[in-house]
C-alpha atoms as a PDB file:
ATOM      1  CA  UNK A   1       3.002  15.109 -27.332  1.00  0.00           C
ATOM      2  CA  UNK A   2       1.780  15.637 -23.936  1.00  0.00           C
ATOM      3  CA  UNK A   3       0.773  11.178 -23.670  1.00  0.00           C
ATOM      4  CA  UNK A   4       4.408  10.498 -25.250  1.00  0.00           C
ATOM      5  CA  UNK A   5       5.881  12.884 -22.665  1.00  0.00           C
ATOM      6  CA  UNK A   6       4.219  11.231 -19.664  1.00  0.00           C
ATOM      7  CA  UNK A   7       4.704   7.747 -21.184  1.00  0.00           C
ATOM      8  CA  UNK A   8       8.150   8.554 -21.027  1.00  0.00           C
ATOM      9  CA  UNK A   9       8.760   9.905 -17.549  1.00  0.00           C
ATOM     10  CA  UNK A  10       6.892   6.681 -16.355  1.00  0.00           C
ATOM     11  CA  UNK A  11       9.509   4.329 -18.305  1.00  0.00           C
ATOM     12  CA  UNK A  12      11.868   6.837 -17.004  1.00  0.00           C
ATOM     13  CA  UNK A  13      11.213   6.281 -13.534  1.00  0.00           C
ATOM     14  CA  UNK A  14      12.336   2.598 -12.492  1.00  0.00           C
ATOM     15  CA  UNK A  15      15.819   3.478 -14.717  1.00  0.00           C
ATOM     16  CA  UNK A  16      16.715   6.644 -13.234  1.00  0.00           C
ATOM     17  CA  UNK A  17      15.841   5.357  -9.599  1.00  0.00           C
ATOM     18  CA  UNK A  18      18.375   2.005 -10.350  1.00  0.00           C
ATOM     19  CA  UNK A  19      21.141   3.971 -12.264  1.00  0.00           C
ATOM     20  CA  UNK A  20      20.957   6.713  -9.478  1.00  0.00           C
ATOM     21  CA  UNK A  21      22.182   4.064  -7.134  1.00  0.00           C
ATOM     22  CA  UNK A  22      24.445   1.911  -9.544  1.00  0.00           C
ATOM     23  CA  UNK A  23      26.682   4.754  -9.884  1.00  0.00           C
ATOM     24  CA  UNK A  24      27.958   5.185  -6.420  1.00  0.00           C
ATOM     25  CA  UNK A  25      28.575   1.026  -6.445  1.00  0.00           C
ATOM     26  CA  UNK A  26      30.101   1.719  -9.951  1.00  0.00           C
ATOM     27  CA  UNK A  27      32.699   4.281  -8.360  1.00  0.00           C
ATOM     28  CA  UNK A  28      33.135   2.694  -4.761  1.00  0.00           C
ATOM     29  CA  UNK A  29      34.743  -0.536  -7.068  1.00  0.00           C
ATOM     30  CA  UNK A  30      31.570  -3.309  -6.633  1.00  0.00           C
ATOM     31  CA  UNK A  31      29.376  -3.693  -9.715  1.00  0.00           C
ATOM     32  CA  UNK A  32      26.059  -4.616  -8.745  1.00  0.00           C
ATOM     33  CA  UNK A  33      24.963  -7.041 -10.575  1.00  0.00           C
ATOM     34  CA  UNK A  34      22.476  -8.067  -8.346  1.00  0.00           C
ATOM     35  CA  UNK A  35      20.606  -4.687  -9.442  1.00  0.00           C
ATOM     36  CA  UNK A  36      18.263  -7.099 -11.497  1.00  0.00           C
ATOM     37  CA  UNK A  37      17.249  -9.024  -8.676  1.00  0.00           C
ATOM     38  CA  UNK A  38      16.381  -6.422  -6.365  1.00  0.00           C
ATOM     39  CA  UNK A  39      13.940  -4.735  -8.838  1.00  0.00           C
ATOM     40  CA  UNK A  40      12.176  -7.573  -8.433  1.00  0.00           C
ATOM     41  CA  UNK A  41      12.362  -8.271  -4.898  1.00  0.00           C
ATOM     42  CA  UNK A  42      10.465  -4.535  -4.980  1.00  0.00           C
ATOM     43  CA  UNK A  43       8.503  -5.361  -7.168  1.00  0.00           C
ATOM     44  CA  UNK A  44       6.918  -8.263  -5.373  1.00  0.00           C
ATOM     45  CA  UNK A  45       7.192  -7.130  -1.958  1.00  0.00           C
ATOM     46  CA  UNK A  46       5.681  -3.946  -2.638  1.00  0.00           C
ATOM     47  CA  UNK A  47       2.744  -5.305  -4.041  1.00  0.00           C
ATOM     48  CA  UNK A  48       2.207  -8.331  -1.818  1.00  0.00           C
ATOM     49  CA  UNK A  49       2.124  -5.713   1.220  1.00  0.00           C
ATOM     50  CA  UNK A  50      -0.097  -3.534  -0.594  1.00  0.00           C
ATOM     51  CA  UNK A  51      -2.510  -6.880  -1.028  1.00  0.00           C
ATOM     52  CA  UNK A  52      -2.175  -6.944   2.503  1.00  0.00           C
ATOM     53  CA  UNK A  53      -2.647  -3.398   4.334  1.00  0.00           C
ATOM     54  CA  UNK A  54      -3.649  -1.438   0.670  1.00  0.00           C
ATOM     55  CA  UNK A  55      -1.452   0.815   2.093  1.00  0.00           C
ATOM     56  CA  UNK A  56       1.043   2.371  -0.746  1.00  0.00           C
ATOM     57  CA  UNK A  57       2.813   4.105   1.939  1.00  0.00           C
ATOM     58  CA  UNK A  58       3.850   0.968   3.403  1.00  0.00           C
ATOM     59  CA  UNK A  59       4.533  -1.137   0.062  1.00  0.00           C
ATOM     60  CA  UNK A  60       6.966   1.437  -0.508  1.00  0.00           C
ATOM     61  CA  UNK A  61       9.004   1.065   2.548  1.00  0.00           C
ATOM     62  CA  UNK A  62       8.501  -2.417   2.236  1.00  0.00           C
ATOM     63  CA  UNK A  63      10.397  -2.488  -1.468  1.00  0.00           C
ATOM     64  CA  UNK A  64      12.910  -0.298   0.213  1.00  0.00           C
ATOM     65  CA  UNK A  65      13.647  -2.107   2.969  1.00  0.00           C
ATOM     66  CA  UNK A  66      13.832  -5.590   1.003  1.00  0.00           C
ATOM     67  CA  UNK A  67      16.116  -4.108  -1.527  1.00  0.00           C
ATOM     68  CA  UNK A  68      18.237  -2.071   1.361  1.00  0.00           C
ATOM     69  CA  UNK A  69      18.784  -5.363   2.875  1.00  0.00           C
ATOM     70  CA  UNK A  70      19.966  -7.205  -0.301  1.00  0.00           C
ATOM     71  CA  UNK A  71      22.264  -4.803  -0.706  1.00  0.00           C
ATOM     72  CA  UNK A  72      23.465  -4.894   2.723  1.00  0.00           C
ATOM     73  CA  UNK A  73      23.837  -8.627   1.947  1.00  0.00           C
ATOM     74  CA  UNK A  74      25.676  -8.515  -1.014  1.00  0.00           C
ATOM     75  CA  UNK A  75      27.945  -5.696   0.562  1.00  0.00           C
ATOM     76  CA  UNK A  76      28.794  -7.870   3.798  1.00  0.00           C
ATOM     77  CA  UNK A  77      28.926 -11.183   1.570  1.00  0.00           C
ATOM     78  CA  UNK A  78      31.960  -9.406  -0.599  1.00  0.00           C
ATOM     79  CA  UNK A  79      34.079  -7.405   2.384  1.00  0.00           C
ATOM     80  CA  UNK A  80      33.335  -9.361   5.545  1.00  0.00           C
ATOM     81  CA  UNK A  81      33.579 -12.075   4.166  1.00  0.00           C
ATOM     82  CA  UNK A  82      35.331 -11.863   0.509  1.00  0.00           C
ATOM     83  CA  UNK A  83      32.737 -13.167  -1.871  1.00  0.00           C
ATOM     84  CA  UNK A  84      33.119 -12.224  -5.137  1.00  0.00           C
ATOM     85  CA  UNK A  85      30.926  -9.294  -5.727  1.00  0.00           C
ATOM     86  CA  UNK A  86      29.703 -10.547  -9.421  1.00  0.00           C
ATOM     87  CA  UNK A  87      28.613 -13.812  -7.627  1.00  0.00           C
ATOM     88  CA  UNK A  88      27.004 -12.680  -4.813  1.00  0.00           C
ATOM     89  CA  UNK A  89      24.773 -10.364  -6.720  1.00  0.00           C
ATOM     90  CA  UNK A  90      23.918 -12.837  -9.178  1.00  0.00           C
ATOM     91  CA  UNK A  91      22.512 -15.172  -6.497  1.00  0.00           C
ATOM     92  CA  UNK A  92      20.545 -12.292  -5.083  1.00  0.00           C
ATOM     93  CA  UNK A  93      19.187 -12.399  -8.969  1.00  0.00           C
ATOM     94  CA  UNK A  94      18.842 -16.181  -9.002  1.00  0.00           C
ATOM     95  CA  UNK A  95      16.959 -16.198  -5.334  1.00  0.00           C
ATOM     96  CA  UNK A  96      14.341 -13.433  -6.950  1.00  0.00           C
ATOM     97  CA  UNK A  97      13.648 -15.272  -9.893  1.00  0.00           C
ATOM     98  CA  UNK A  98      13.252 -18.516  -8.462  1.00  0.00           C
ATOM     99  CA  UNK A  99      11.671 -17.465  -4.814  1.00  0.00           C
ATOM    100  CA  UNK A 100       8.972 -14.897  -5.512  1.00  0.00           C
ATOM    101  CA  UNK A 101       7.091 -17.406  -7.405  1.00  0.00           C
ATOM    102  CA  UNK A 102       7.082 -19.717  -4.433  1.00  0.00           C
ATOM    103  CA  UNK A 103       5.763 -17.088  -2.121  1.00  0.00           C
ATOM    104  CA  UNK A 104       2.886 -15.473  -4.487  1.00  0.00           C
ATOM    105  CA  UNK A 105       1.681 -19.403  -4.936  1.00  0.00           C
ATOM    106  CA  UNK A 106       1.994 -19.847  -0.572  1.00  0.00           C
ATOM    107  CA  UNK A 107       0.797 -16.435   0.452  1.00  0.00           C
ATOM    108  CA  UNK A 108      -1.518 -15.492  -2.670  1.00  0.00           C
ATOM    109  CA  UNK A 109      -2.467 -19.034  -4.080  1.00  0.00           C
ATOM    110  CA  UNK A 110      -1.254 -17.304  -7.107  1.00  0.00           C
ATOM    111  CA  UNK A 111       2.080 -19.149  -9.599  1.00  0.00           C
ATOM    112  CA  UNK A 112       2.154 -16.630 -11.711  1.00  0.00           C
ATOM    113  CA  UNK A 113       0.637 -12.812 -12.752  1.00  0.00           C
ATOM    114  CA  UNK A 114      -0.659 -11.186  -9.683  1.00  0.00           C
ATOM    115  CA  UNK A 115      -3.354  -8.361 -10.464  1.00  0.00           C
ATOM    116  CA  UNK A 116      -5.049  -6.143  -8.252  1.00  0.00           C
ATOM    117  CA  UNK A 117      -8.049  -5.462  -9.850  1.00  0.00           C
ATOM    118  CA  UNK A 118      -8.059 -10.057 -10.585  1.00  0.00           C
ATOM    119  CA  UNK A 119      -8.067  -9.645  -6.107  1.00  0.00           C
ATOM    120  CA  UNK A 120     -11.063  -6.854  -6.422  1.00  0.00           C
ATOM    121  CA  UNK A 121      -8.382  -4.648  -5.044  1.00  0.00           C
ATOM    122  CA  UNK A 122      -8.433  -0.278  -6.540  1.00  0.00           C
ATOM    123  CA  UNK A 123      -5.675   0.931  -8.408  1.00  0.00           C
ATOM    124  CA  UNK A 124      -5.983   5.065  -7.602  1.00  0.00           C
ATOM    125  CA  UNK A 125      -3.712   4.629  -4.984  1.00  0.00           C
ATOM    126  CA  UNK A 126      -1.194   2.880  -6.639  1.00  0.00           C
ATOM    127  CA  UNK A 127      -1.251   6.076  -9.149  1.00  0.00           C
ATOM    128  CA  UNK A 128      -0.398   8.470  -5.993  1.00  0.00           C
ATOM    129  CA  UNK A 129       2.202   6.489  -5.568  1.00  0.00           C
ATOM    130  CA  UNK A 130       3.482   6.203  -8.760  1.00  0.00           C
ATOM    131  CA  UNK A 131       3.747   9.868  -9.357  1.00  0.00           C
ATOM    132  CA  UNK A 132       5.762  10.625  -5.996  1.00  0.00           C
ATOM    133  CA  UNK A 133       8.371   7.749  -7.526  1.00  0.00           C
ATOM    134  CA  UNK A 134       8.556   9.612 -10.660  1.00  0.00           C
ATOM    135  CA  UNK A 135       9.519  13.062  -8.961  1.00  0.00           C
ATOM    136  CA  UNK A 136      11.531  10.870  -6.565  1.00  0.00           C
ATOM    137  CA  UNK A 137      13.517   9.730 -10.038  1.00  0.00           C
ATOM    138  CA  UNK A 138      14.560  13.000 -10.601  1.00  0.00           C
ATOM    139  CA  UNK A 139      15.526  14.295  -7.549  1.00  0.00           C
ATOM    140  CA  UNK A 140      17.551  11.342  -6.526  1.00  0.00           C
ATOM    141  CA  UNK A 141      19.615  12.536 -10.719  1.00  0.00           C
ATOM    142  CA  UNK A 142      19.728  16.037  -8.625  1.00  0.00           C
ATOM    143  CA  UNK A 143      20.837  14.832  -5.391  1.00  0.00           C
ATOM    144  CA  UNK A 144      23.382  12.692  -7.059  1.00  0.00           C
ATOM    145  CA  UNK A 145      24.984  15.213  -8.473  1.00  0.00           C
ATOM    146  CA  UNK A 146      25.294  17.137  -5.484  1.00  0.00           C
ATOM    147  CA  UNK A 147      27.084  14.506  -3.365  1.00  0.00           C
ATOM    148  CA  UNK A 148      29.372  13.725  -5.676  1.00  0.00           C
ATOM    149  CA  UNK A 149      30.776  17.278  -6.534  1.00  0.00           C
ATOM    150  CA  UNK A 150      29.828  18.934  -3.731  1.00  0.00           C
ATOM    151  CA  UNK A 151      30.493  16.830  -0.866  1.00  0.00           C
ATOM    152  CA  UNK A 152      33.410  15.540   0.765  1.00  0.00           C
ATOM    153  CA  UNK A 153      31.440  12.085   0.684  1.00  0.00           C
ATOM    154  CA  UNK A 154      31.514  12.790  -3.060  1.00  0.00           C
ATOM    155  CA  UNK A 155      35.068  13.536  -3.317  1.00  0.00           C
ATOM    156  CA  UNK A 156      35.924  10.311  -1.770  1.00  0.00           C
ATOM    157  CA  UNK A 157      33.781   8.191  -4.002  1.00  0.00           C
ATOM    158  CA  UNK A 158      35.288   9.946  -7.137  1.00  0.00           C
ATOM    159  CA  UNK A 159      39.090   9.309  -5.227  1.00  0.00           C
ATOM    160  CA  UNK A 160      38.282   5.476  -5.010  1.00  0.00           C
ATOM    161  CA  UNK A 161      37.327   4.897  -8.497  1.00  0.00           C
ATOM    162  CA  UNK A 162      40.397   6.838  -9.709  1.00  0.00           C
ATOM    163  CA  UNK A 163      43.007   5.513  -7.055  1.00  0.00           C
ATOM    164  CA  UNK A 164      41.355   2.651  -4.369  1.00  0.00           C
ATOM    165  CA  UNK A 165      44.671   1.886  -2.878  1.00  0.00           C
ATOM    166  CA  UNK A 166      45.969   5.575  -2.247  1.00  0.00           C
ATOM    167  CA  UNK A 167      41.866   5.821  -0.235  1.00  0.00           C
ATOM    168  CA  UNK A 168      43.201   3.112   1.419  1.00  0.00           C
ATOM    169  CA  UNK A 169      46.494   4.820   2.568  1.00  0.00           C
ATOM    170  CA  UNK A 170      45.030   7.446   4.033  1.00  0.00           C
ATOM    171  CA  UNK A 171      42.927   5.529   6.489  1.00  0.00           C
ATOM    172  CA  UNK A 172      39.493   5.689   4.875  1.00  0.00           C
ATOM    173  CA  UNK A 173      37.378   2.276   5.348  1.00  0.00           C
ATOM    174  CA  UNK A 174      36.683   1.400   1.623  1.00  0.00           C
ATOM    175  CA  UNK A 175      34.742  -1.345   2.604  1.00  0.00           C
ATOM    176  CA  UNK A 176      32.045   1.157   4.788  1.00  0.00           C
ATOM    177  CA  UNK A 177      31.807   3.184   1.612  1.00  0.00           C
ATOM    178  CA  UNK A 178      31.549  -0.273  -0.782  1.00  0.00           C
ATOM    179  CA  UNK A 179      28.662  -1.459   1.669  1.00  0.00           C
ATOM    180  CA  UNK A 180      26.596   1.521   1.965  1.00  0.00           C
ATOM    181  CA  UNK A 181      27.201   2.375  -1.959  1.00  0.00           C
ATOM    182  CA  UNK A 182      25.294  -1.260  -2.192  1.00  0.00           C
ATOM    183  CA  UNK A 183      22.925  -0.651   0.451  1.00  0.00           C
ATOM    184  CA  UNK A 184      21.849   2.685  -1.246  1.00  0.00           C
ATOM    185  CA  UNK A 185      21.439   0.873  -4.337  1.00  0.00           C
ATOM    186  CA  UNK A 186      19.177  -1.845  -3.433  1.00  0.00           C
ATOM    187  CA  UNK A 187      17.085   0.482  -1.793  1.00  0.00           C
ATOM    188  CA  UNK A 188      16.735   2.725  -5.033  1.00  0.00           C
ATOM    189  CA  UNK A 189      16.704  -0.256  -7.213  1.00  0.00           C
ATOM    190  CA  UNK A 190      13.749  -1.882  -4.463  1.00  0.00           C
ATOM    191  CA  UNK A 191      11.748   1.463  -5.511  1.00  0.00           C
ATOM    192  CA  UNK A 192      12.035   1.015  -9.197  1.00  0.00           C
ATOM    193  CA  UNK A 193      10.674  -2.563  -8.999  1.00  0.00           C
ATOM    194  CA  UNK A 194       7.469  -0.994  -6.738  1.00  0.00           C
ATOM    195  CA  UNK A 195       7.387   1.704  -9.865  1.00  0.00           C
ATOM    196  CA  UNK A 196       7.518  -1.102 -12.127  1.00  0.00           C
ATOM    197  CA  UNK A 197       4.577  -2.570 -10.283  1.00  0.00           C
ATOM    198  CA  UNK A 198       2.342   0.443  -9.845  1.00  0.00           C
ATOM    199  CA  UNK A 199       2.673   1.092 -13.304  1.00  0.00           C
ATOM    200  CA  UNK A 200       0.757  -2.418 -14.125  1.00  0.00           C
ATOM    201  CA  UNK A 201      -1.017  -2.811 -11.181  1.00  0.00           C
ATOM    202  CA  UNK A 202       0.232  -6.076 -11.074  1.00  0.00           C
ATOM    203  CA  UNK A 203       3.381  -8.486  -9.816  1.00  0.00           C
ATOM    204  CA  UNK A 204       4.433 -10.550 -13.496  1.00  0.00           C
ATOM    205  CA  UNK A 205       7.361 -12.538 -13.218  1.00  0.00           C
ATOM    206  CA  UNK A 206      10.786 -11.307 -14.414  1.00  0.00           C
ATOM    207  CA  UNK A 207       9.100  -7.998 -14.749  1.00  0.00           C
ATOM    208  CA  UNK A 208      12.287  -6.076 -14.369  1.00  0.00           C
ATOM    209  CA  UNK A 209      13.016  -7.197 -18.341  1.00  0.00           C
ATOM    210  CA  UNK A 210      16.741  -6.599 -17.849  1.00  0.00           C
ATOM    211  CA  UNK A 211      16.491  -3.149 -16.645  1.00  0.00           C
ATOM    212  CA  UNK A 212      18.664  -3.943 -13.858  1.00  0.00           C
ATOM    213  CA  UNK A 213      21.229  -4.616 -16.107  1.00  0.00           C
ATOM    214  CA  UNK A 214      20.215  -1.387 -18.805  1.00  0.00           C
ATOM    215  CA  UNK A 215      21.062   0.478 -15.597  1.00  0.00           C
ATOM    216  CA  UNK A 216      24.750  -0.766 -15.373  1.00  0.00           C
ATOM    217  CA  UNK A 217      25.168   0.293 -19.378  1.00  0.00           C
ATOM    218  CA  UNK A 218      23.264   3.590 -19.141  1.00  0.00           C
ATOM    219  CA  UNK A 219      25.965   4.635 -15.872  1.00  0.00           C
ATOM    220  CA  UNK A 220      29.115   3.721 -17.773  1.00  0.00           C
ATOM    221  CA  UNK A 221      27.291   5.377 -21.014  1.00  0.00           C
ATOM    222  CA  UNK A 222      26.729   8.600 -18.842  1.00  0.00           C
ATOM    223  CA  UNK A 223      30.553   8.390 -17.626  1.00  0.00           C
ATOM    224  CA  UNK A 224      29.515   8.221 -14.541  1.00  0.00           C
ATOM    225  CA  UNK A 225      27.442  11.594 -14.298  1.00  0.00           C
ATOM    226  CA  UNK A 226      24.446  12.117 -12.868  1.00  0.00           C
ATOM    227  CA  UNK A 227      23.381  14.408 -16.051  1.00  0.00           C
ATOM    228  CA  UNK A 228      25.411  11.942 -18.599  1.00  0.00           C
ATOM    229  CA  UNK A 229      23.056   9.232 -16.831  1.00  0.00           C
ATOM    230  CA  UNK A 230      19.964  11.024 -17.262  1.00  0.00           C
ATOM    231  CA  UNK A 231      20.575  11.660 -21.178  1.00  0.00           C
ATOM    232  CA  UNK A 232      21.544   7.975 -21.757  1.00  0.00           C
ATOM    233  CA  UNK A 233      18.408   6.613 -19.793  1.00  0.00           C
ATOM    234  CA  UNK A 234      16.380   9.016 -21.729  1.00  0.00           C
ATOM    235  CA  UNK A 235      17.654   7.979 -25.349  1.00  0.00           C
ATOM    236  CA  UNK A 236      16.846   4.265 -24.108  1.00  0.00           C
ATOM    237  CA  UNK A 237      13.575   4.532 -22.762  1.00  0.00           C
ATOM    238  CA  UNK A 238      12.262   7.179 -25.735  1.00  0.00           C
ATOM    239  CA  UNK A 239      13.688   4.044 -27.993  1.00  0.00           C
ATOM    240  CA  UNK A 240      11.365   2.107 -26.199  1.00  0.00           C
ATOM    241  CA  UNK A 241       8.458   3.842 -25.756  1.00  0.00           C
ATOM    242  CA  UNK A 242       9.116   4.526 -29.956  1.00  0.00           C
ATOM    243  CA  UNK A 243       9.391   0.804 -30.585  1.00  0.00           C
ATOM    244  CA  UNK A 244       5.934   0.161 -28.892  1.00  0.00           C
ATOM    245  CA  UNK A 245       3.870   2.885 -30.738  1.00  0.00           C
ATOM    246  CA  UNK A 246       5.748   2.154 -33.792  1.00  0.00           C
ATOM    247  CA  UNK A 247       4.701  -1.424 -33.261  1.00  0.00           C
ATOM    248  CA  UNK A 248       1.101  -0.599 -32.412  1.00  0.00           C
ATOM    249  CA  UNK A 249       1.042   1.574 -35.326  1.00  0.00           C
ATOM    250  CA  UNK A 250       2.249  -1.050 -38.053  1.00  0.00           C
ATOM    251  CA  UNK A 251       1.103  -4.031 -36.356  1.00  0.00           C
ATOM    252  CA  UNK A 252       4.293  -5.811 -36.521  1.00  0.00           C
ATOM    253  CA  UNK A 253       4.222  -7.172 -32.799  1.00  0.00           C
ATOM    254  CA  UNK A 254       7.713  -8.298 -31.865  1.00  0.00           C
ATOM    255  CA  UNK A 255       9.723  -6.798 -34.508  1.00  0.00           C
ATOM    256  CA  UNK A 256      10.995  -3.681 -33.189  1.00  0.00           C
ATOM    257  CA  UNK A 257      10.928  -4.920 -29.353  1.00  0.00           C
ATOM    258  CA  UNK A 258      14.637  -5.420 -29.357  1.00  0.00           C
ATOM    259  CA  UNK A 259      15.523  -1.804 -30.607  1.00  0.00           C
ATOM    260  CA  UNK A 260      16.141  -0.075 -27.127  1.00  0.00           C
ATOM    261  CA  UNK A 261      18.555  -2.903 -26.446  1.00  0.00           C
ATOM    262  CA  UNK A 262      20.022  -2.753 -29.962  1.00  0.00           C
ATOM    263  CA  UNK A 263      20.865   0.700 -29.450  1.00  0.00           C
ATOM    264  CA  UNK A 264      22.287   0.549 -25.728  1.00  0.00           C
ATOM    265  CA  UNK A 265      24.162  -2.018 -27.183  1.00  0.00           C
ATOM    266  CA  UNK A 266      25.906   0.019 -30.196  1.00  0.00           C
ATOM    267  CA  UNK A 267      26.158   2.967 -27.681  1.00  0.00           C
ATOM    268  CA  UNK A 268      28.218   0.644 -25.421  1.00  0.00           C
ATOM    269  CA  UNK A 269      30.040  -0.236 -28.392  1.00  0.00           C
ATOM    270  CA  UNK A 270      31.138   3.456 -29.614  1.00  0.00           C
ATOM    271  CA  UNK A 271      31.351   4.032 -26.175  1.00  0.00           C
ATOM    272  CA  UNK A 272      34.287   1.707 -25.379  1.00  0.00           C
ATOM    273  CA  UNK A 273      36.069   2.557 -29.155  1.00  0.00           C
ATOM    274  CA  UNK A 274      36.048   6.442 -27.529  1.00  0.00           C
ATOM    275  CA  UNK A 275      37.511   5.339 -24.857  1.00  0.00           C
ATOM    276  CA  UNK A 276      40.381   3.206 -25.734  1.00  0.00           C
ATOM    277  CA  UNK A 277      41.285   5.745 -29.048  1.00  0.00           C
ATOM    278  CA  UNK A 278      41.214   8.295 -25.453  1.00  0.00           C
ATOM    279  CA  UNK A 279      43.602   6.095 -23.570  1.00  0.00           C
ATOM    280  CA  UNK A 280      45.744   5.754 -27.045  1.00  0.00           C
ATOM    281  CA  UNK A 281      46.279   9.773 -27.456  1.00  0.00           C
ATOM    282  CA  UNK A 282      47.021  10.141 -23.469  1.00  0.00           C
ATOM    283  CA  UNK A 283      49.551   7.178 -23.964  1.00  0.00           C
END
């Protein structure tokens, strides 16, 4: 109980840090897409530094400043200079997926997996790290929920996802808050790829495995609340976690990989019949 329990906070971790910054893009109007991509931006980034100064310290700033300044990129790509948001992100997805294979083969001599202990390089404090991420997953749920019910930066957040233009009336830049909504979330989502790659101890392509975009589904799933978004990320990643020891168990590798998404998927599903039979009755 006590293995499944920790197995679970660690596949918690890289979810809870994305979806903690997805919602405040969610209710400032821009859906990041580009969520994905900045997982693994982190993910690379934070290793390649630690390859460099084996400093975890550093490879964590490192993912958060790469993913702070996607996000910054998206968010000045879409109001500076009116990009659509769902493009913009995706190229910050496209650039990760096609880039960071580039740069492990010129900096590392390395086209694909990059592992520490392949470089002769120790893993313990890659585990330090890792466990500061995971309380860092939780408090960023806690700290969530604080801003937006019990903060007047809260309060304006909630105002623009339920009326954008009457923000706009009263003077408030909604761009500021649609910028630094994406800035927060590519820093949080730069995190979760470093979790994702202190977990393995290794940089493998595409290691985000659609996370990114779990972490849009589990926000709407969680209405938009931080403790709504915690439940929701927990059902999908104890799916998971279920699906590989059920699959280790039976040896049936493959089968049951596509549960977690099967079930986010027929969440989604009910989710959207609630709310239009909702809309219906208010009507």
């Amino acid at each position: 109980m006590i293995d499944f329990f920790l197995h679970l906070v660690s596949n918690l971790t890289p979810l809870l840090l994305t979806a903690g910054g997805v919602v405040f893009t969610e209710l400032a109007g821009v859906l990041n897409i580009g969520a994905e991509g900045m997982m693994v931006w982190g993910a690379f980034f934070s290793l390649a530094i630690y390859i460099v100064t084996e400093n975890v310290y550093l490879a964590l700033f490192g993912a958060a400043l790469v993913g702070g300044l996607a996000g910054a990129l998206v968010g000045i790509m879409h109001v500076r200079y009116k990009a659509n948001v769902f493009i913009a992100g995706l190229s910050i997805n496209l650039f990760a997926w096609g880039l960071t294979p580039i740069l492990g083969s010129l900096f590392f001599g390395i086209k694909g997996v990059i592992s520490l202990t392949q470089l002769g390089l120790g893993l313990e404090e890659l585990t330090t790290g890792l466990g500061w991420l995971q309380i860092l997953s939780f408090f960023v749920m806690g700290l969530s929920w604080f801003v937006l019910y019990q903060t007047r930066t809260g309060v304006v957040y909630r105002a623009l996802y339920s009326d954008s233009e009457g923000v706009g009336n009263l003077g408030i830049s909604k761009g500021f808050f649609q910028i630094s909504a994406l800035v927060v979330s590519g820093i949080l989502a730069g995190l979760a790829g470093a979790a994702l790659a202190f977990r393995l101890g290794a940089y493998v392509p595409n290691m985000s495995a659609g996370r990114g975009w779990i972490s849009l589904v589990v926000v709407f799933l969680g209405n938009m609340n931080p403790l709504g978004i915690l439940i929701a990320s927990g059902v999908f990643s104890g799916a998971e976690l279920l699906a590989t020891q059920a699959q280790e168990g039976f040896g049936l590798p493959g089968i049951l990989n596509g549960l977690p998404y099967l079930m986010t998927l027929l969440a989604l599903v009910v989710w959207a019949v609630v709310r239009r039979v909702n809309s219906h009755q208010k009507q």
